[in-house]
C-alpha atoms as a PDB file:
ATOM      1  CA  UNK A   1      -2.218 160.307  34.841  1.00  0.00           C
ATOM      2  CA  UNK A   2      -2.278 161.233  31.427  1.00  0.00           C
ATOM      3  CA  UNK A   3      -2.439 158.666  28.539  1.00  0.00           C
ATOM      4  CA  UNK A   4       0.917 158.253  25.862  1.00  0.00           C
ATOM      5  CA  UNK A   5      -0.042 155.827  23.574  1.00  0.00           C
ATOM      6  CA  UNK A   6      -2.861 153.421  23.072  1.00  0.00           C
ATOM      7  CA  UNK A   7      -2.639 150.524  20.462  1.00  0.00           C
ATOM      8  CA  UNK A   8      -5.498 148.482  19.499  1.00  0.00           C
ATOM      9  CA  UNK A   9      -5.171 145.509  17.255  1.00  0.00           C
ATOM     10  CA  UNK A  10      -1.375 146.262  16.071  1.00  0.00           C
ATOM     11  CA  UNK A  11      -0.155 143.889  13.413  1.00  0.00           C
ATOM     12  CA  UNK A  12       3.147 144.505  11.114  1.00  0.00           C
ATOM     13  CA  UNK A  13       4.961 142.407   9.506  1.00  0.00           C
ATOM     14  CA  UNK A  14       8.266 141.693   7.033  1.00  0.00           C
ATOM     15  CA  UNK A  15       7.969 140.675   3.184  1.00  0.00           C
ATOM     16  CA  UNK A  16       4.781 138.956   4.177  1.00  0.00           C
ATOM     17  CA  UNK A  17       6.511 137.199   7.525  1.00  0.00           C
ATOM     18  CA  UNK A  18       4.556 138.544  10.437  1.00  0.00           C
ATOM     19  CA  UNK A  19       6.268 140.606  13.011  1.00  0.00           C
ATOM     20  CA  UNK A  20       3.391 141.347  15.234  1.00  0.00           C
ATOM     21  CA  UNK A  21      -0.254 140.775  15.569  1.00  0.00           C
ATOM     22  CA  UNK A  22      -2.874 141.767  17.373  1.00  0.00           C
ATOM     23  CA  UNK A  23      -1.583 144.365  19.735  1.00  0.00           C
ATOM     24  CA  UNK A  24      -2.822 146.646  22.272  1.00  0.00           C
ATOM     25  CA  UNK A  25      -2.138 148.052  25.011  1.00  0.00           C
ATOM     26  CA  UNK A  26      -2.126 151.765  26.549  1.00  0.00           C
ATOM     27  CA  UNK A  27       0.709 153.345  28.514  1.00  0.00           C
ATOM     28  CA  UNK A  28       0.502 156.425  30.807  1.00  0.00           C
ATOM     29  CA  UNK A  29       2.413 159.005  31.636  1.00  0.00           C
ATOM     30  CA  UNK A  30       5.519 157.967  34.412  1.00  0.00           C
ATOM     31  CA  UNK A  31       4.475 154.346  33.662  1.00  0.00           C
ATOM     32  CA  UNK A  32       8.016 152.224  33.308  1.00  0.00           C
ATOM     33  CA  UNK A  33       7.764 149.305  31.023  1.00  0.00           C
ATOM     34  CA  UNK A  34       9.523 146.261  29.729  1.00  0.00           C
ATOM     35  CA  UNK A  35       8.789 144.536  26.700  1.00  0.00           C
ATOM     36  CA  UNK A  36      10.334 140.810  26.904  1.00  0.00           C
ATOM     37  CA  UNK A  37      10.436 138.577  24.357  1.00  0.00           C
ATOM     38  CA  UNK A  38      12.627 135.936  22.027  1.00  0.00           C
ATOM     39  CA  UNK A  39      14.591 136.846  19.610  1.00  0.00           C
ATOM     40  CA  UNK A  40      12.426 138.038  16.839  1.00  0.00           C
ATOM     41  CA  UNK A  41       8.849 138.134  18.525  1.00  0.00           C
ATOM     42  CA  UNK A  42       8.939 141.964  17.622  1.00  0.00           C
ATOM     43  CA  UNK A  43      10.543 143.697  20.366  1.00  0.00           C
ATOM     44  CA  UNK A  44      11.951 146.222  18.146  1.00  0.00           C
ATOM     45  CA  UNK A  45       9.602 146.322  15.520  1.00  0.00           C
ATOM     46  CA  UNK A  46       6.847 147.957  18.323  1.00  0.00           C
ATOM     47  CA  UNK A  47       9.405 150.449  19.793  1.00  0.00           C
ATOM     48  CA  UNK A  48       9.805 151.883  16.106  1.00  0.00           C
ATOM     49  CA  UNK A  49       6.089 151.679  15.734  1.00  0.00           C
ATOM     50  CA  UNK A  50       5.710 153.768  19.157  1.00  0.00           C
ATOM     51  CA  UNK A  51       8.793 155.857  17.409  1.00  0.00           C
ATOM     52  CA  UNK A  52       6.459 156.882  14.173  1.00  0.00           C
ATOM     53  CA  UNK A  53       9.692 155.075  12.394  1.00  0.00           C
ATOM     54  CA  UNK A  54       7.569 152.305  10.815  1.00  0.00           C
ATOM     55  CA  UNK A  55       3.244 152.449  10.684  1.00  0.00           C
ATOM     56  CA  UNK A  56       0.984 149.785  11.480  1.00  0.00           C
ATOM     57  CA  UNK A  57      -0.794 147.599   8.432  1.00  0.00           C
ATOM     58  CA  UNK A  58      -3.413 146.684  10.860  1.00  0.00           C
ATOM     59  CA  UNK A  59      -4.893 148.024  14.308  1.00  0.00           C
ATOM     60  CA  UNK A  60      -4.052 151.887  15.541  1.00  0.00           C
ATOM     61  CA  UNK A  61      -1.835 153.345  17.374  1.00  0.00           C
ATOM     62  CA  UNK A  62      -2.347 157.043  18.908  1.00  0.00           C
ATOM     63  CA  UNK A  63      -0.146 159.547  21.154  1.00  0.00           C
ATOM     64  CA  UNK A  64      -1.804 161.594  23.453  1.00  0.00           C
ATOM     65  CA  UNK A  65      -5.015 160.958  21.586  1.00  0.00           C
ATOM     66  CA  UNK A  66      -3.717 161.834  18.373  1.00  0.00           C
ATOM     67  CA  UNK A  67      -3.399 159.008  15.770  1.00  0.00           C
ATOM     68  CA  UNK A  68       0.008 158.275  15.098  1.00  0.00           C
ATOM     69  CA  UNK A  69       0.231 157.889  11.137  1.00  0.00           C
ATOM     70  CA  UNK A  70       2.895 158.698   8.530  1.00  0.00           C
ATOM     71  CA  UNK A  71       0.725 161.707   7.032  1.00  0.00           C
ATOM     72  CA  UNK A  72       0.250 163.213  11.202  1.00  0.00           C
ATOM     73  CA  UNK A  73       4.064 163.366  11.396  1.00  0.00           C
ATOM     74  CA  UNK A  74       4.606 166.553   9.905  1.00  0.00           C
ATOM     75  CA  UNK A  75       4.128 170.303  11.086  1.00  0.00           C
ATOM     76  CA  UNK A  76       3.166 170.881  14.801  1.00  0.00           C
ATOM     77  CA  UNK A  77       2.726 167.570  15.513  1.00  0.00           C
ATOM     78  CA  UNK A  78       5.595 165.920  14.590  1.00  0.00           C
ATOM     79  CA  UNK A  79       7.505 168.862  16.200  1.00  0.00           C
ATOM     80  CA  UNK A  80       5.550 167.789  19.160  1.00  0.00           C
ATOM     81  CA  UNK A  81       5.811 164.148  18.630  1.00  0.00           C
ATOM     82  CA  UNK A  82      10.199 164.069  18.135  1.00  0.00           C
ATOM     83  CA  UNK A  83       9.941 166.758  21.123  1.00  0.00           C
ATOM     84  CA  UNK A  84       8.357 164.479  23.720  1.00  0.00           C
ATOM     85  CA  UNK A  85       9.698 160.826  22.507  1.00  0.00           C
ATOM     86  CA  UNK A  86      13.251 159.877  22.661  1.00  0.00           C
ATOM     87  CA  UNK A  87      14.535 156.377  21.270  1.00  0.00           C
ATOM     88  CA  UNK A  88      17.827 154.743  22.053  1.00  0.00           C
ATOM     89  CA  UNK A  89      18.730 152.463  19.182  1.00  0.00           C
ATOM     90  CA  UNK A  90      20.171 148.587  20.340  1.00  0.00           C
ATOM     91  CA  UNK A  91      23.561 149.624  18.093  1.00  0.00           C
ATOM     92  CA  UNK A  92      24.488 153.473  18.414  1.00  0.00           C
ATOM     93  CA  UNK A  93      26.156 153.264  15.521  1.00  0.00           C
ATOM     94  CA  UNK A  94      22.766 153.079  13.561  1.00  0.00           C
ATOM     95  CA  UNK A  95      21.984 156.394  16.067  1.00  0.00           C
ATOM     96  CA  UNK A  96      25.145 158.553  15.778  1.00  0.00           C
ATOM     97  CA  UNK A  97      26.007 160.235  12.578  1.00  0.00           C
ATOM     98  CA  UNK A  98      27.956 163.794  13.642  1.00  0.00           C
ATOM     99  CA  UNK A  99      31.309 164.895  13.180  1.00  0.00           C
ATOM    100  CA  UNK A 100      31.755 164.798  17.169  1.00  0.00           C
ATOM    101  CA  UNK A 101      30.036 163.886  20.256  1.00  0.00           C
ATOM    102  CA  UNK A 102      29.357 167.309  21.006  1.00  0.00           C
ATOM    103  CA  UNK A 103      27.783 168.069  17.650  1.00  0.00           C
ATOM    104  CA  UNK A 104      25.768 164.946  17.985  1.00  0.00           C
ATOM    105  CA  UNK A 105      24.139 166.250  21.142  1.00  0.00           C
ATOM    106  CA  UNK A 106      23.777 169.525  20.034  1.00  0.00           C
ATOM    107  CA  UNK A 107      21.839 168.118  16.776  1.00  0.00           C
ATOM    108  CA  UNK A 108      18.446 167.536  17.741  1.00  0.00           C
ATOM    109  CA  UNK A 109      17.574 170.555  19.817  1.00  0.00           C
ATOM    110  CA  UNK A 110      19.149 172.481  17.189  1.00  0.00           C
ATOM    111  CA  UNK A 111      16.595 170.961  14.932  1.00  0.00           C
ATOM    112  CA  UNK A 112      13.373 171.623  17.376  1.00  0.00           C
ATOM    113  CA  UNK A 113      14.262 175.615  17.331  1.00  0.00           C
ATOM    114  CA  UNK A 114      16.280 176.315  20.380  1.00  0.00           C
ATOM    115  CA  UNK A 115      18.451 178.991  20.070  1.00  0.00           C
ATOM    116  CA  UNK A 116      21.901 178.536  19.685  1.00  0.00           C
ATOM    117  CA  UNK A 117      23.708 179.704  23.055  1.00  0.00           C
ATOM    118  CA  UNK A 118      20.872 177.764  25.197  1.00  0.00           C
ATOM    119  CA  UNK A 119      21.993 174.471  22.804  1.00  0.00           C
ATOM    120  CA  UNK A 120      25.818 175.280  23.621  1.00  0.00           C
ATOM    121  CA  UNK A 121      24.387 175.631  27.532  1.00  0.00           C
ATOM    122  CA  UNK A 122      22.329 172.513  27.581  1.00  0.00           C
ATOM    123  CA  UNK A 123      24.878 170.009  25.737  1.00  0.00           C
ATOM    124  CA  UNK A 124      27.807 171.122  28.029  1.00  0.00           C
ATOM    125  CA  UNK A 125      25.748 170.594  30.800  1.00  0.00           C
ATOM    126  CA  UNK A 126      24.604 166.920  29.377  1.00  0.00           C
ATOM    127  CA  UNK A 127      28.260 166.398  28.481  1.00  0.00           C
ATOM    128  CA  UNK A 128      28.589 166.703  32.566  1.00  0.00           C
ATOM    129  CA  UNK A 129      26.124 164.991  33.664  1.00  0.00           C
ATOM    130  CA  UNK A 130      27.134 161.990  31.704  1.00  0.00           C
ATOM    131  CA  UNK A 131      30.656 161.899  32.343  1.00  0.00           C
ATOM    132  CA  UNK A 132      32.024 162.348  28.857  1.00  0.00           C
ATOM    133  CA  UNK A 133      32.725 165.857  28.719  1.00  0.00           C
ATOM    134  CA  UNK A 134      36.358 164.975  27.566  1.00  0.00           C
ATOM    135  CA  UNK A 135      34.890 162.974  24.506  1.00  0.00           C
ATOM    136  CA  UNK A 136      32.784 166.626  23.484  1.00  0.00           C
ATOM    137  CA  UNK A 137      35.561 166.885  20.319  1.00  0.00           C
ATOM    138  CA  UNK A 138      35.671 163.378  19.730  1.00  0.00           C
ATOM    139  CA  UNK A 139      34.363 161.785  16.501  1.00  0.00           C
ATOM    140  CA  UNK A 140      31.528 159.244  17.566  1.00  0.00           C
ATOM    141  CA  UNK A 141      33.243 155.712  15.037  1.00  0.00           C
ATOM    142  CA  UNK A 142      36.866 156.710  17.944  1.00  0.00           C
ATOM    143  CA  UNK A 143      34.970 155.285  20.903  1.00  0.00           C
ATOM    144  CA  UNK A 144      34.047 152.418  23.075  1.00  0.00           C
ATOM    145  CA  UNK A 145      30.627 150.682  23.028  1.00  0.00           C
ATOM    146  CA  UNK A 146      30.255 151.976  26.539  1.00  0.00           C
ATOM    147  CA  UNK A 147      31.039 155.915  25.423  1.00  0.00           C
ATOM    148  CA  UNK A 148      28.745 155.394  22.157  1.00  0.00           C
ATOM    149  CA  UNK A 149      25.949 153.951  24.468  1.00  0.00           C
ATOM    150  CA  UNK A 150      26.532 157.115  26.791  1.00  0.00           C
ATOM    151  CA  UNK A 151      26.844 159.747  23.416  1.00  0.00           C
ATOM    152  CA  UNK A 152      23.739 158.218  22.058  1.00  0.00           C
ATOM    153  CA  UNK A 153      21.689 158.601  25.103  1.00  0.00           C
ATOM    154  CA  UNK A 154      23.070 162.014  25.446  1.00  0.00           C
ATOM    155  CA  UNK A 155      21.576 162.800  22.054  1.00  0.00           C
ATOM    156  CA  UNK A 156      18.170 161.761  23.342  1.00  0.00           C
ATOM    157  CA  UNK A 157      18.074 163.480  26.254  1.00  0.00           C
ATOM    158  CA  UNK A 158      19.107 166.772  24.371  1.00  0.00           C
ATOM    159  CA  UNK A 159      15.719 167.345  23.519  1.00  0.00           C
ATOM    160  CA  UNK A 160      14.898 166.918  26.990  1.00  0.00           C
ATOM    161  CA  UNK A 161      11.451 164.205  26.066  1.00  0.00           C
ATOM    162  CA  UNK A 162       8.873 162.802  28.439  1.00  0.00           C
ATOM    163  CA  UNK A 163       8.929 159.051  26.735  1.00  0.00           C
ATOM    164  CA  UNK A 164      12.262 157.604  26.542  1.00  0.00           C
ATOM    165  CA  UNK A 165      11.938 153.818  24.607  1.00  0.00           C
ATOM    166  CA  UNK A 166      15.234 152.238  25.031  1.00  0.00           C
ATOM    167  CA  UNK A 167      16.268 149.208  22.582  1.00  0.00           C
ATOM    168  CA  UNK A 168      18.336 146.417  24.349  1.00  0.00           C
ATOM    169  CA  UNK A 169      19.625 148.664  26.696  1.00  0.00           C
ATOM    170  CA  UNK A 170      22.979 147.159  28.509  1.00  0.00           C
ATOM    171  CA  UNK A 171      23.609 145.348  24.922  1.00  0.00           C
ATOM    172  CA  UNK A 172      26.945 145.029  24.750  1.00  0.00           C
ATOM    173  CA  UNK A 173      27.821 147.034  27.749  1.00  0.00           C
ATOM    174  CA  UNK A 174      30.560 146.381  30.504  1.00  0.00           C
ATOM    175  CA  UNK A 175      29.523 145.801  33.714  1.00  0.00           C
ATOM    176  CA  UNK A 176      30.894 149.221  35.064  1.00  0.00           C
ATOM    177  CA  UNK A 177      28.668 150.993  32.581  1.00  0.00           C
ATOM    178  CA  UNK A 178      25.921 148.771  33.198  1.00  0.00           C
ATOM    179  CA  UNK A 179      25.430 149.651  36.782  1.00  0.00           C
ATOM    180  CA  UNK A 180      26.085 153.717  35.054  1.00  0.00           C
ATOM    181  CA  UNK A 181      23.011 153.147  33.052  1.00  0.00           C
ATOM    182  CA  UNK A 182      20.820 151.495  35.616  1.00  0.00           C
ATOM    183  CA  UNK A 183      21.438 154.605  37.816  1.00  0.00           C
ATOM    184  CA  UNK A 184      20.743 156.969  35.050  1.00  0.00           C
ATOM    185  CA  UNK A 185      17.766 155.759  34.018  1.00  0.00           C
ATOM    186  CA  UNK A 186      16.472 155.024  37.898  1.00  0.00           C
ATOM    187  CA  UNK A 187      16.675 158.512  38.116  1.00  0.00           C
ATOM    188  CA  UNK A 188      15.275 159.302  34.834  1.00  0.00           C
ATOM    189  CA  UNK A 189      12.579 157.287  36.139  1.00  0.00           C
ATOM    190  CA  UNK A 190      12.475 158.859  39.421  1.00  0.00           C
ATOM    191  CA  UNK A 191      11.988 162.397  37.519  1.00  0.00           C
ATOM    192  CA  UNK A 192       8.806 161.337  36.170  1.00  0.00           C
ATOM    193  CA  UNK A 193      10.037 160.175  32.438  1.00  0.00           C
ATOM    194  CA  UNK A 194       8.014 157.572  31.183  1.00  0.00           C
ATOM    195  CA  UNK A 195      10.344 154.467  30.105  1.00  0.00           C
ATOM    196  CA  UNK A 196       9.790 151.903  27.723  1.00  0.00           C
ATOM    197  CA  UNK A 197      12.730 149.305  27.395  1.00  0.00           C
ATOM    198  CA  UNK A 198      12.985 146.214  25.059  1.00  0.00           C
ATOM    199  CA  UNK A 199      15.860 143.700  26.579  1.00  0.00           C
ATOM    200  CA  UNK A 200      17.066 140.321  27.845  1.00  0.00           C
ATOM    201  CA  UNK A 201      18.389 141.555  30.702  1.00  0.00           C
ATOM    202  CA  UNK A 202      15.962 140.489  33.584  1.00  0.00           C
ATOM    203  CA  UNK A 203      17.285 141.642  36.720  1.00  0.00           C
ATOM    204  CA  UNK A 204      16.884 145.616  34.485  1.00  0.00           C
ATOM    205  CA  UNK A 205      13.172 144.405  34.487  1.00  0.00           C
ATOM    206  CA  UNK A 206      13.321 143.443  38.071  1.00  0.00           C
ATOM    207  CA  UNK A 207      15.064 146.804  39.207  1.00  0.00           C
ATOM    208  CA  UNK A 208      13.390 149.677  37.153  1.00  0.00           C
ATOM    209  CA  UNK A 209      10.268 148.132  35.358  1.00  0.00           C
ATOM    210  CA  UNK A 210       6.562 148.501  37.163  1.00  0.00           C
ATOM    211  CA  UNK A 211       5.249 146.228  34.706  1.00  0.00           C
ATOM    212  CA  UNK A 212       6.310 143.846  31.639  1.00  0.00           C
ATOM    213  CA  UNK A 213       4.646 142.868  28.769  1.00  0.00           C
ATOM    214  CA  UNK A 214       5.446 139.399  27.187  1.00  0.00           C
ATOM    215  CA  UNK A 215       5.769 138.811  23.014  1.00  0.00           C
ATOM    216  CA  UNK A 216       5.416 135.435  22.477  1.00  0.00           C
ATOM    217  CA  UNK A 217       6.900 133.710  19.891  1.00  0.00           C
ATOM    218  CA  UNK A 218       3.644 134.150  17.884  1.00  0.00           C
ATOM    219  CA  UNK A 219       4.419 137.642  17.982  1.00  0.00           C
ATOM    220  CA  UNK A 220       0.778 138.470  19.872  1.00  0.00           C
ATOM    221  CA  UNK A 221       0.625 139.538  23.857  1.00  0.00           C
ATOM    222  CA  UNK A 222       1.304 136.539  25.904  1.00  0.00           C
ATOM    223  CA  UNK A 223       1.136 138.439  29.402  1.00  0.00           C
ATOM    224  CA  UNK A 224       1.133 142.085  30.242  1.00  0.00           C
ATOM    225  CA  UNK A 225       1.384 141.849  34.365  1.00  0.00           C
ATOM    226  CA  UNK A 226       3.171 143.616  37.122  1.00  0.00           C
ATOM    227  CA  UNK A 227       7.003 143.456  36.298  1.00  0.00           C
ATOM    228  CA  UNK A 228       7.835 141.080  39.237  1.00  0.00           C
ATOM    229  CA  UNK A 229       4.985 138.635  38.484  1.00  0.00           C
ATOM    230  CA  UNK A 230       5.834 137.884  35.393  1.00  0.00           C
ATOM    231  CA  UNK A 231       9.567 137.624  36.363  1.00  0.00           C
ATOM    232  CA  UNK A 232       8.304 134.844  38.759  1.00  0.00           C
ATOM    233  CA  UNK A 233       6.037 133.143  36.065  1.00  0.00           C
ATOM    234  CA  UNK A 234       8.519 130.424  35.370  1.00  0.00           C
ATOM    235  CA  UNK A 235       6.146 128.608  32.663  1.00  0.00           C
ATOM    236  CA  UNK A 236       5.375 131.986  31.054  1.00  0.00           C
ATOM    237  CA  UNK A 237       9.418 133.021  30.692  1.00  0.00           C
ATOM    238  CA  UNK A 238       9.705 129.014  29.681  1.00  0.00           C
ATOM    239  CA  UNK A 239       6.645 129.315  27.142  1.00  0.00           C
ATOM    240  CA  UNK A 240       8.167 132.381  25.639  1.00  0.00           C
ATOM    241  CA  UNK A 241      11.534 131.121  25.227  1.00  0.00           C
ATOM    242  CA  UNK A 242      13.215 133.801  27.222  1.00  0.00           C
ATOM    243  CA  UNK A 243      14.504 131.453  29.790  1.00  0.00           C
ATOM    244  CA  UNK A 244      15.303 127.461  28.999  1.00  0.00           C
ATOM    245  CA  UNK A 245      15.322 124.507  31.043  1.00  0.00           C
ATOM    246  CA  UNK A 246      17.458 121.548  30.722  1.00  0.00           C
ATOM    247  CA  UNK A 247      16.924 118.118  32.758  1.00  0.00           C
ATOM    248  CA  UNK A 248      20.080 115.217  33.982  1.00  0.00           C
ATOM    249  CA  UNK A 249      19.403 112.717  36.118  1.00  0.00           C
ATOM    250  CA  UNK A 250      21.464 111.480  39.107  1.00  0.00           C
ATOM    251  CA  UNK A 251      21.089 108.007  39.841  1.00  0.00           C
ATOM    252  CA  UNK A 252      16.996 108.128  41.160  1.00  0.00           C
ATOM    253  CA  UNK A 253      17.074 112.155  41.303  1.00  0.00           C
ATOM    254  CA  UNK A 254      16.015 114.038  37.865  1.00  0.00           C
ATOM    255  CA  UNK A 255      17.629 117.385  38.393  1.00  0.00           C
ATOM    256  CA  UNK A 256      15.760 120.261  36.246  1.00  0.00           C
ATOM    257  CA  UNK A 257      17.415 123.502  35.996  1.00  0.00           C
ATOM    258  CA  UNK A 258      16.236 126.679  33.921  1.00  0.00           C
ATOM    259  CA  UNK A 259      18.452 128.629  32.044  1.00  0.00           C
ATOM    260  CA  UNK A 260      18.820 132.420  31.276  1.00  0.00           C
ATOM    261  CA  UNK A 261      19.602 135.721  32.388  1.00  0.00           C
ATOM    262  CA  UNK A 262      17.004 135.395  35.204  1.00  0.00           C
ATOM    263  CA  UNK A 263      18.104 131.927  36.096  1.00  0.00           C
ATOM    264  CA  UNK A 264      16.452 130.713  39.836  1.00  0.00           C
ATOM    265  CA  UNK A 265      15.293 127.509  39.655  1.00  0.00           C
ATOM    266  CA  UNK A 266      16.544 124.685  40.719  1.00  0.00           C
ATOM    267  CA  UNK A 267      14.426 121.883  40.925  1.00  0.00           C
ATOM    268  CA  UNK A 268      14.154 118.198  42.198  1.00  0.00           C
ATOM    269  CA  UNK A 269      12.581 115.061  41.050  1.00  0.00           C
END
């Protein structure tokens, strides 16, 4: 399969604190991956460099072969580029910005050319598929977290784009609209759309992800394995603080239990 982005040597970082260093990696087309990480290894901070939102101060980072730098995204290839990659921001309300839902879907295709009555076609058919046609005339700040999640990944899939990077996914989501998105995007993924997803939530990793790259609290690679593997790497989830482990002893017996949202251990001394 086709390549989608290749880093090599990615660093970035904040007012001098580091974010990221040392990068790379390449993804390819269908692949579905999870980046995992602490809080603040620099989860987010890569999807919005794979996003052309923020650029690299050291390494590369190129989409289908092209380099992806500030002065590329303009002309045909940023039409290109916003065309083919779709991101899903943690908080919609950083995402959604339109009068009403069905203005906020209808935004971005709007913006790439398409002619009105096939944007009027496509949204109504989104608003559908998702389940919120009733919220089409509603003003994104009226609803839920669970209809914003659902309006802002309706924006993104307007344009219809091959790479779909997802930030924190099921963050703040009920557990109804949890299992929603897990069947949307197992069929996003069954439909050939590449899928890159930053989150805590481990059993989303175990369902949907092929393969998981680790941030460690360094902010450089600490594994990139097959999904499962990793999940069943207890010292590398303990190492990279995205499980925990607490000991109390019982008379003789030292019980040792980890902690987190992938939580199976259960040990015995």
């Amino acid at each position: 399969m086709d390549e989608v982005f290749r880093l090599e040597g990615v660093g970035f970082s904040y007012a001098g604190r580091p974010a990221l260093k040392g990068v790379g990696f390449a993804v390819r087309q269908g692949d579905s991956l999870a980046v995992l990480g602490a809080n603040g290894s620099g989860k987010s901070t890569l999807l919005k460099i794979l996003d052309g939102l923020v650029f690299p101060e050291a390494g590369s980072v190129t989409f289908a072969g092209q380099p992806l730098v500030e002065a590329a995204l303009q002309g045909a290839f940023q039409r290109s580029f916003r065309s083919r990659v779709g991101f899903v921001f943690a908080e919609p309300d950083s995402q959604l910005f339109c009068p009403t839902v069905r203005e906020e879907l209808s935004f971005g295709p709007l913006q790439l050319g398409m002619k009105p009555q096939d944007v009027q076609k496509r949204v109504s058919e989104l608003l559908e598929m998702l389940g919120i046609t009733a919220l089409g005339d509603r003003a994104p700040y009226t609803l839920s977290g669970g209809e914003k999640k659902k309006a802002a990944i309706g924006a993104v899939l307007a344009v219809n784009p091959e790479v779909l990077l997802l930030d924190e996914p099921t963050n703040g989501l009920d557990p109804r609209t949890q299992v929603w998105l897990y069947e949307l995007l197992e069929a996003l993924k069954g439909a050939g759309k590449t899928i890159i997803m930053a989150t805590h939530d481990l059993s989303l990793v175990q369902d949907l992800s092929d393969r998981a790259i680790v941030l460690g609290e360094d902010h450089s690679i600490a594994a990139d394995r097959p999904a499962l593997e990793a999940l069943r790497d207890k010292d590398l989830l303990l190492r990279a603080n995205i499980i925990h482990e607490h000991a109390h002893r019982h008379g003789d017996i030292i019980h040792r239990h980890s902690h987190g949202p992938y939580s199976i251990h259960d040990e015995h001394d």
